[in-house]
N, C-alpha and C. Protein backbone atom coordinates (compact mmCIF):
# COMPACT_ATOMS: atom_id res chain seq x y z
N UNK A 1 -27.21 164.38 112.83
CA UNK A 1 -26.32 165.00 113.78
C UNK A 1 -24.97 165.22 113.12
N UNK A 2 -24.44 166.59 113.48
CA UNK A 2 -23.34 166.48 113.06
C UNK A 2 -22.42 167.29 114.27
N UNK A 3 -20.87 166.37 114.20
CA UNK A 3 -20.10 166.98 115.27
C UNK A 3 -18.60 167.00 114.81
N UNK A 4 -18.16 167.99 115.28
CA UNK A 4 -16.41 168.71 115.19
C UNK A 4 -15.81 168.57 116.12
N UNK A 5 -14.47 168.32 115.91
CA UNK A 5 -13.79 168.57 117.14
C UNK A 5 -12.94 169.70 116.44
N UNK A 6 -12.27 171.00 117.16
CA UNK A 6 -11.04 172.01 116.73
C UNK A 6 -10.10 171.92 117.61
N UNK A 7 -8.78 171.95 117.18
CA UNK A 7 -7.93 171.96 117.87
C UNK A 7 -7.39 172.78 118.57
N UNK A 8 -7.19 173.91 119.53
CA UNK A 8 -7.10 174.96 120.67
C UNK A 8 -5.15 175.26 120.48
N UNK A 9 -4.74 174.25 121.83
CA UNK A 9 -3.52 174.36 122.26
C UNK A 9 -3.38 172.62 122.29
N UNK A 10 -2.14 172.85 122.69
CA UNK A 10 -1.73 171.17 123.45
C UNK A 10 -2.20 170.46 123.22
N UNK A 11 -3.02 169.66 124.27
CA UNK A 11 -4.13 168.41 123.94
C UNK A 11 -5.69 169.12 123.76
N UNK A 12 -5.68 170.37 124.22
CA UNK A 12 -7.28 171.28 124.13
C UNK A 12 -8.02 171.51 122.76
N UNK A 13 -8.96 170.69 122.76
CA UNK A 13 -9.89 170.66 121.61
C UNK A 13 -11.09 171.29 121.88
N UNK A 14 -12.00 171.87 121.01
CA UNK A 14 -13.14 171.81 121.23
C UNK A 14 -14.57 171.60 120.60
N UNK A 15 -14.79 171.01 121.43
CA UNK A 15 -15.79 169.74 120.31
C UNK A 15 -16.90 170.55 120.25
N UNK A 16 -17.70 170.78 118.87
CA UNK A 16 -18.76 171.32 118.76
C UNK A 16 -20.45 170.60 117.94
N UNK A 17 -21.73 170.56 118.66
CA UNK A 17 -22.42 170.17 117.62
C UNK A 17 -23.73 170.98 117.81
N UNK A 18 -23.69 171.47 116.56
CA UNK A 18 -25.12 172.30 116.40
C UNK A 18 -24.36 173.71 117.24
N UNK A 19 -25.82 174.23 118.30
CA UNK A 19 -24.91 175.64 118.65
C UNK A 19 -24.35 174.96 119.85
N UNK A 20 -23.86 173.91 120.22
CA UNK A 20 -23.27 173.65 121.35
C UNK A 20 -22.20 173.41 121.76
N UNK A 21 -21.09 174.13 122.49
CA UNK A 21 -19.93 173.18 122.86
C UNK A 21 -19.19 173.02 123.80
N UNK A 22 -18.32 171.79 124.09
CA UNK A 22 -17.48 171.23 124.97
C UNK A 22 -16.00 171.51 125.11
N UNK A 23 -15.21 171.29 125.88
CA UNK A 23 -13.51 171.68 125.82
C UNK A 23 -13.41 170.34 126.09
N UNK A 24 -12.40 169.91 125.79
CA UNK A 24 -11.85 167.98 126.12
C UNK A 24 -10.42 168.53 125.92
N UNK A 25 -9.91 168.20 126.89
CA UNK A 25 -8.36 167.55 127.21
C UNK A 25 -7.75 166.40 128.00
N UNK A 26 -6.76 166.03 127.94
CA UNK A 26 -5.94 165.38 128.24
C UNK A 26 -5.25 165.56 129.92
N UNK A 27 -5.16 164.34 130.40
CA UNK A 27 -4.50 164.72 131.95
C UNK A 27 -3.01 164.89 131.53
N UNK A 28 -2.46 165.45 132.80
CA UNK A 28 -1.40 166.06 132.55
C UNK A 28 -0.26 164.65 133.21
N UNK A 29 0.46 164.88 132.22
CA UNK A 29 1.37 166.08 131.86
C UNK A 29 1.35 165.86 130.22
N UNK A 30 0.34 164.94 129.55
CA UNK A 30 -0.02 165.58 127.92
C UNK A 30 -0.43 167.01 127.68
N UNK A 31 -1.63 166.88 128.73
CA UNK A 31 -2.81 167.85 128.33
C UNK A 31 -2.65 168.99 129.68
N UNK A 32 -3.30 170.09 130.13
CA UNK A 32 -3.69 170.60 131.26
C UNK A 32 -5.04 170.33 131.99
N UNK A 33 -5.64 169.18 131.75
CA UNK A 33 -6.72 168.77 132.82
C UNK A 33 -8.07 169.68 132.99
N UNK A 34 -7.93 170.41 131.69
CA UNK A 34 -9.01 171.40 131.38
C UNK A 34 -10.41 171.34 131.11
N UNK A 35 -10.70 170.25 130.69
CA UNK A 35 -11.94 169.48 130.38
C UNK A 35 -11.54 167.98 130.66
N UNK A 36 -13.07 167.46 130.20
CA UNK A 36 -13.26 165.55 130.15
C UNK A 36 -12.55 165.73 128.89
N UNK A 37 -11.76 163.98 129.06
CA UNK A 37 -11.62 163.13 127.97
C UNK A 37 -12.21 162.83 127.23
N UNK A 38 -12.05 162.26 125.95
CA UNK A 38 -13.41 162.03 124.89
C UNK A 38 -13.81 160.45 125.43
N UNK A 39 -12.93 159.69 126.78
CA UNK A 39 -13.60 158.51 126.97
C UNK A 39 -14.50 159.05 128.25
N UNK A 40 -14.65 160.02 128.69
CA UNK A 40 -15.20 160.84 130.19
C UNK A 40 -16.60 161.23 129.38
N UNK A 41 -16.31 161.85 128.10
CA UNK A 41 -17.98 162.10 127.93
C UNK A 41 -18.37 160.86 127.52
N UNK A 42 -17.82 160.09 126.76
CA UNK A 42 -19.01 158.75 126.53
C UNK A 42 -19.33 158.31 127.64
N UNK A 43 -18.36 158.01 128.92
CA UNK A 43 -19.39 157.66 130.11
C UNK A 43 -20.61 158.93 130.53
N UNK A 44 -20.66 160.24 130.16
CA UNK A 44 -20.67 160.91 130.35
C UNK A 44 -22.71 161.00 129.89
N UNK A 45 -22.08 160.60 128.18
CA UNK A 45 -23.05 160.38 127.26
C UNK A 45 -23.64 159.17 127.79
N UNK A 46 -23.50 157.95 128.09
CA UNK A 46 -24.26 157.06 128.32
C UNK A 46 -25.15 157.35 129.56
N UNK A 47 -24.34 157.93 130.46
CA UNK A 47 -25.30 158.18 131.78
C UNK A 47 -26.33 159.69 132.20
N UNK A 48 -26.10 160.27 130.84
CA UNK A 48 -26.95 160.93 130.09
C UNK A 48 -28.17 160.33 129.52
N UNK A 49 -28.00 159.89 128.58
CA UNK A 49 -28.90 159.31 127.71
C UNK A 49 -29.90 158.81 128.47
N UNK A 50 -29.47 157.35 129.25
CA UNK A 50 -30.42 156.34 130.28
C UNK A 50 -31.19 157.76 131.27
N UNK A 51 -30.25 158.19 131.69
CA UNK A 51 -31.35 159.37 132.46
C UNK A 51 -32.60 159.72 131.93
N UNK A 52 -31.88 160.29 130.90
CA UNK A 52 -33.54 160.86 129.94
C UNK A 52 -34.48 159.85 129.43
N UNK A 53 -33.95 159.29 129.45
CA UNK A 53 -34.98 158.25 129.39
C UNK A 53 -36.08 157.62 130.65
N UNK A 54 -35.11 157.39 131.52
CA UNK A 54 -36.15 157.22 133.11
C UNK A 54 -36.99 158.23 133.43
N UNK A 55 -35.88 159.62 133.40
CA UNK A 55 -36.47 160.54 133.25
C UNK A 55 -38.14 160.71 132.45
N UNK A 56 -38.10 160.85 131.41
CA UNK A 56 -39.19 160.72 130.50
C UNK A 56 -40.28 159.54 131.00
N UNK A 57 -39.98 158.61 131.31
CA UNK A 57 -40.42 157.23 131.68
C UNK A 57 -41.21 157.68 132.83
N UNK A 58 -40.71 158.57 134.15
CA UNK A 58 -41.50 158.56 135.41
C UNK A 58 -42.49 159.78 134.90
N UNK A 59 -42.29 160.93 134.33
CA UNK A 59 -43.09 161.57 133.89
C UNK A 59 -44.72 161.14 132.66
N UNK A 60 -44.12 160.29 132.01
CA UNK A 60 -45.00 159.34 131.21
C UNK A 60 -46.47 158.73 132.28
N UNK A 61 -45.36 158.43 133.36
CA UNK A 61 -46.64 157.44 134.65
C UNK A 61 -46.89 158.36 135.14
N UNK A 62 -46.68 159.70 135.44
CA UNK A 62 -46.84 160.70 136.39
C UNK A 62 -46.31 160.70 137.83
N UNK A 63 -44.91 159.87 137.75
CA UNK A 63 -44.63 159.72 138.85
C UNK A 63 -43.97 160.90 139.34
N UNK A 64 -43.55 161.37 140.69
CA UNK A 64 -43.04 162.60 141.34
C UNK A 64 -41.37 162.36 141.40
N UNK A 65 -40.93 162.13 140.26
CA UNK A 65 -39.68 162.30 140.82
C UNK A 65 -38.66 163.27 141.44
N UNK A 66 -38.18 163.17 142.52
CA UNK A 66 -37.48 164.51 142.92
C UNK A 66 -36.64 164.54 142.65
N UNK A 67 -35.60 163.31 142.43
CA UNK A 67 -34.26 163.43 142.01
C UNK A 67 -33.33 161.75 141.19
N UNK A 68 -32.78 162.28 140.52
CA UNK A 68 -32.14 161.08 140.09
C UNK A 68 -30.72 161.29 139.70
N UNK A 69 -29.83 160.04 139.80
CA UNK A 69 -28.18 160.00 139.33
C UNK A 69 -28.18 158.81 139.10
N UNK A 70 -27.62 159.09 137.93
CA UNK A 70 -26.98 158.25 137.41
C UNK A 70 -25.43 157.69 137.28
N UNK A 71 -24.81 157.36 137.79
CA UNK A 71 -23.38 156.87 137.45
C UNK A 71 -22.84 155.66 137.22
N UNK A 72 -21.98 155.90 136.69
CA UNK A 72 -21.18 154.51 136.05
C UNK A 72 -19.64 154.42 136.23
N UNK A 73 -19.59 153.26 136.92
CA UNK A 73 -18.29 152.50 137.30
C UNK A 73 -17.67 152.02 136.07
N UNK A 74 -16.96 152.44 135.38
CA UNK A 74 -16.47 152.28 134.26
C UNK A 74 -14.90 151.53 134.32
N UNK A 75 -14.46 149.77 133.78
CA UNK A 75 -13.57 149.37 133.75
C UNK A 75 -12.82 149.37 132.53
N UNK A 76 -11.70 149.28 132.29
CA UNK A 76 -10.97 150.13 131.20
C UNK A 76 -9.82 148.73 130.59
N UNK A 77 -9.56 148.12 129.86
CA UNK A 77 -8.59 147.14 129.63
C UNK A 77 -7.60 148.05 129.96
N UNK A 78 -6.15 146.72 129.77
CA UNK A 78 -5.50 147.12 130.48
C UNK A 78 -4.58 146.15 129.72
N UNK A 79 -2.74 147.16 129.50
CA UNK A 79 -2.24 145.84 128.95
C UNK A 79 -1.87 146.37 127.52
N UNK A 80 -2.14 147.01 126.97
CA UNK A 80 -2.10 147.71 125.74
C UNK A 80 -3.01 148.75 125.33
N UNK A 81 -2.70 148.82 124.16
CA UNK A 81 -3.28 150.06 123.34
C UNK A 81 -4.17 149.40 121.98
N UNK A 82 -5.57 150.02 121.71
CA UNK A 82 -5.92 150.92 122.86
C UNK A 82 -6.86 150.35 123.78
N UNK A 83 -6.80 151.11 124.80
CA UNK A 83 -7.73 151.40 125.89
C UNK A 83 -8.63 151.12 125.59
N UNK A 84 -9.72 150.21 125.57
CA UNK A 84 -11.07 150.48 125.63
C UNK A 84 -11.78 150.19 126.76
N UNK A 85 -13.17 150.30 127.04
CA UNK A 85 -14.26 150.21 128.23
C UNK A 85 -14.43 148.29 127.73
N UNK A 86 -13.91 148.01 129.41
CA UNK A 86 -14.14 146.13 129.39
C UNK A 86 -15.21 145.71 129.98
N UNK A 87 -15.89 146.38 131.02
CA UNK A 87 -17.38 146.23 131.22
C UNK A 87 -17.64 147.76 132.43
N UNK A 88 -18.91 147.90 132.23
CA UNK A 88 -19.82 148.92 132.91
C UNK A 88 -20.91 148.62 133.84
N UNK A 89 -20.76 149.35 135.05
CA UNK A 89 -21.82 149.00 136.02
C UNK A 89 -22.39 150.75 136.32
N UNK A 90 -24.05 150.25 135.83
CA UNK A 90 -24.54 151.54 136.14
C UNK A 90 -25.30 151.56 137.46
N UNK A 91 -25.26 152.34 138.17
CA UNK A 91 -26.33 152.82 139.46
C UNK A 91 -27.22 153.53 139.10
N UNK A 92 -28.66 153.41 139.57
CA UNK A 92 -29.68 154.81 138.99
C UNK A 92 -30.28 154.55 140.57
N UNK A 93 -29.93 156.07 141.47
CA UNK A 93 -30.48 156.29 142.63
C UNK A 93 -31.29 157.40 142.11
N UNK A 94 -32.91 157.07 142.60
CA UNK A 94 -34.02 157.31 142.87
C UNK A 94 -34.71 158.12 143.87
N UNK A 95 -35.00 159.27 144.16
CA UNK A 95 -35.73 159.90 145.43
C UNK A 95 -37.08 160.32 144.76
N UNK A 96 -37.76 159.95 145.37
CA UNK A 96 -39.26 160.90 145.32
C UNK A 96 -40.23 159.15 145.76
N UNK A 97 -41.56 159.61 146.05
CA UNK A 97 -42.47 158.65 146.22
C UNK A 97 -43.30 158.21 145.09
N UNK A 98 -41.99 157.09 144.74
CA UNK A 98 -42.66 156.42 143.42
C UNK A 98 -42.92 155.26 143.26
N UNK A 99 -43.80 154.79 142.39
CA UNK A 99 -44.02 153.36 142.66
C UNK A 99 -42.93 152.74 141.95
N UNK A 100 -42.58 151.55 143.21
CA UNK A 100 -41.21 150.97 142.68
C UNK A 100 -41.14 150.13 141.44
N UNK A 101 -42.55 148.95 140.86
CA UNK A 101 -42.88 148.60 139.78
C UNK A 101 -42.43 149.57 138.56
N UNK A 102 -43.05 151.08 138.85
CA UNK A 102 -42.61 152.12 137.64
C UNK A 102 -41.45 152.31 137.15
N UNK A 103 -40.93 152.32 138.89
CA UNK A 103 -38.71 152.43 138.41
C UNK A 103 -38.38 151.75 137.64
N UNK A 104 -38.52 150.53 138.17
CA UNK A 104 -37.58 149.47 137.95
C UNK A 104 -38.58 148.71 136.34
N UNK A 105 -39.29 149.71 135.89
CA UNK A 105 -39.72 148.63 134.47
C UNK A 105 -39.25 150.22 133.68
N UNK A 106 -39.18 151.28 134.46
CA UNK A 106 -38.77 152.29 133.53
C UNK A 106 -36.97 151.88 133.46
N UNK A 107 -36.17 151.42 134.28
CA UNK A 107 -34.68 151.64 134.21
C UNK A 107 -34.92 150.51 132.89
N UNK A 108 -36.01 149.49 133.45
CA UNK A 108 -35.01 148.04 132.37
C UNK A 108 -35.56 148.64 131.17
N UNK A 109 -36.58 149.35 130.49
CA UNK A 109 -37.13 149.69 129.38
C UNK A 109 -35.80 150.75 128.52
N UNK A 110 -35.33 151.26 129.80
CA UNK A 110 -34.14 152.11 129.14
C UNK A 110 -33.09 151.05 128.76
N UNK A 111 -32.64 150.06 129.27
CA UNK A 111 -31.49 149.10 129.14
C UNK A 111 -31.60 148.20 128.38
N UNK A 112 -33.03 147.75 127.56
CA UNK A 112 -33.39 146.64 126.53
C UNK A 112 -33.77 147.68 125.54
N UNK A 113 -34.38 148.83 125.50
CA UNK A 113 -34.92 149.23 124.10
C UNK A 113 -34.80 150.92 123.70
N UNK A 114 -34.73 151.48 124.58
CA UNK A 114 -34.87 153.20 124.23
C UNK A 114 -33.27 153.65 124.30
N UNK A 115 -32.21 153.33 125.10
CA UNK A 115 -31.16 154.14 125.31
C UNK A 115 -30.18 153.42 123.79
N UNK A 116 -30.32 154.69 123.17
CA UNK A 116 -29.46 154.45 121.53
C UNK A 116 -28.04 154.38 122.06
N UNK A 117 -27.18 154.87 123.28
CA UNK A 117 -26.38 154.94 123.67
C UNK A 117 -25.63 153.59 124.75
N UNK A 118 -26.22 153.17 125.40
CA UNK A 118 -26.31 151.94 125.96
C UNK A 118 -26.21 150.89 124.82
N UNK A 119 -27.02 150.30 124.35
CA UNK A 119 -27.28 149.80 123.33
C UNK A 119 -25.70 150.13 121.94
N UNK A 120 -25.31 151.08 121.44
CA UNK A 120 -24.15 150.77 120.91
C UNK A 120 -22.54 150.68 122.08
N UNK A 121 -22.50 150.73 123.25
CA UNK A 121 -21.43 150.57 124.12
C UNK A 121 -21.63 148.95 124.24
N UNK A 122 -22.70 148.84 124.59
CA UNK A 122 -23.36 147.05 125.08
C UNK A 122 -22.67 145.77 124.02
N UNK A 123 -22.24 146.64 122.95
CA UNK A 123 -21.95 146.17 121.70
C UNK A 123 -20.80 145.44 122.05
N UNK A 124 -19.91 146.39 122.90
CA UNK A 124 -18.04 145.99 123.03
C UNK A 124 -17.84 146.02 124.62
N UNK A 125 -19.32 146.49 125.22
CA UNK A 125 -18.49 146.22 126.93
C UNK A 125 -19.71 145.95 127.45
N UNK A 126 -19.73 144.44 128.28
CA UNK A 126 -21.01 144.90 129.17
C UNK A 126 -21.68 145.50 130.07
N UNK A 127 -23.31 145.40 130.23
CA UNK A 127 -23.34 147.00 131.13
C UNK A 127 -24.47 146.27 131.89
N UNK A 128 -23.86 146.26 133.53
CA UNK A 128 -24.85 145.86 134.11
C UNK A 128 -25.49 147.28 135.05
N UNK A 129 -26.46 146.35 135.67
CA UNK A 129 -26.95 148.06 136.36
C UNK A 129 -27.94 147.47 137.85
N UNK A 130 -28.43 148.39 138.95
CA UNK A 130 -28.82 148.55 139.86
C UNK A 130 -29.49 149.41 139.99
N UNK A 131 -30.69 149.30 140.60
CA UNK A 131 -31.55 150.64 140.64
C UNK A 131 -32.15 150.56 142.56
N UNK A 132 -32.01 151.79 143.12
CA UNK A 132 -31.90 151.82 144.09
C UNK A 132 -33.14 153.45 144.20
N UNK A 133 -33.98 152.99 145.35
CA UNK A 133 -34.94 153.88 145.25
C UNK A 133 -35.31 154.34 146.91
N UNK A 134 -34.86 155.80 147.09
CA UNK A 134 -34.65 156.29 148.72
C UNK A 134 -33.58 155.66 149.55
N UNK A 135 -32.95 155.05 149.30
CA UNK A 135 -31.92 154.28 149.42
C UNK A 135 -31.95 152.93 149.33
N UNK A 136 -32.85 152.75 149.12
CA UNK A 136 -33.32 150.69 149.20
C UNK A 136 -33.14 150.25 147.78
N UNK A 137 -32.11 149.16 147.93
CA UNK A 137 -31.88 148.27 146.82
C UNK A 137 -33.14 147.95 146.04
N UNK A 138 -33.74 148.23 144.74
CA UNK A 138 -34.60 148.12 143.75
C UNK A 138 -34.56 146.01 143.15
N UNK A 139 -33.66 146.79 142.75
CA UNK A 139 -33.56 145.85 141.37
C UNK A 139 -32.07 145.53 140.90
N UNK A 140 -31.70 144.71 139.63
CA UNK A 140 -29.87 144.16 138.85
C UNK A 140 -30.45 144.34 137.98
N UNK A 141 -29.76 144.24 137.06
CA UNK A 141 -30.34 143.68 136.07
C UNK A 141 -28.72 144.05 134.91
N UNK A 142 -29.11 143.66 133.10
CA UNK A 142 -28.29 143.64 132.08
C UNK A 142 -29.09 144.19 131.32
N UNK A 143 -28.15 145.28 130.55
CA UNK A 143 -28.51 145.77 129.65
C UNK A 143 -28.53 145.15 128.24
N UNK A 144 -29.70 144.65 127.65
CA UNK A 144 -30.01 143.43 126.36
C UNK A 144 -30.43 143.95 125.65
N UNK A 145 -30.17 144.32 124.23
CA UNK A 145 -29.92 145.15 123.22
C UNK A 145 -30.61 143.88 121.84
């Protein structure tokens, strides 16, 4: 993999890899609020990644998934510079009629072994998570790397 960032205006960059790309700026009054931060896509990227992976995971069982989200409550130190992520709580809400065994061994399979992205954040912040399926509380669990 290879990735660029170019510099635009102001704080406006734009990050490129392969034929693909992003705008990232800065809130204002650095930047104009034009894109995510480069700490907005790593949450961005992590709750990416674990997707595709469940993703892949319910399709693997043949399960029907109709829909999934992922998000993350992301806590930030505080106190100096720099900034980094002090721990992470992910949600993965679930719709379709699936077997709940499948979810919840597909979320933890993403959080112990497949998500390359989880797995290097897990490194410097911890990442717990919840999996919730039609609205009913699933499962907790830690992401163990």
């Amino acid at each position: 993999m290879q990735a660029k960032t170019k510099w635009e205006s102001k704080m406006k960059l734009t990050g490129v890899s392969g034929e693909h790309s992003v705008l990232l700026d800065s809130k204002r009054p650095l930047g104009d609020d034009a894109g995510m931060t480069p700490k907005e896509m790593v949450g961005i990227g992590l709750c990416g990644c674990t997707a595709m992976d469940v993703v892949a995971l319910m399709k693997k069982h043949k399960q029907p998934l109709e829909a999934l989200e992922v998000s993350a409550d992301i806590e930030s130190s505080e106190g100096g510079h720099p900034v980094v992520f002090k721990k992470i709580n992910l949600t993965f809400d679930l719709k379709g009629n699936l077997d709940k065994q499948k979810v919840i061994e597909s979320v933890q399979l993403s959080q112990t072994k497949f998500c390359g992205v989880s797995a290097m954040i897990s490194k410097a912040a911890p990442i717990s998570y919840k999996v919730i399926l039609n609205g009913e509380p699933l499962a907790e669990g830690e992401a163990k790397f």
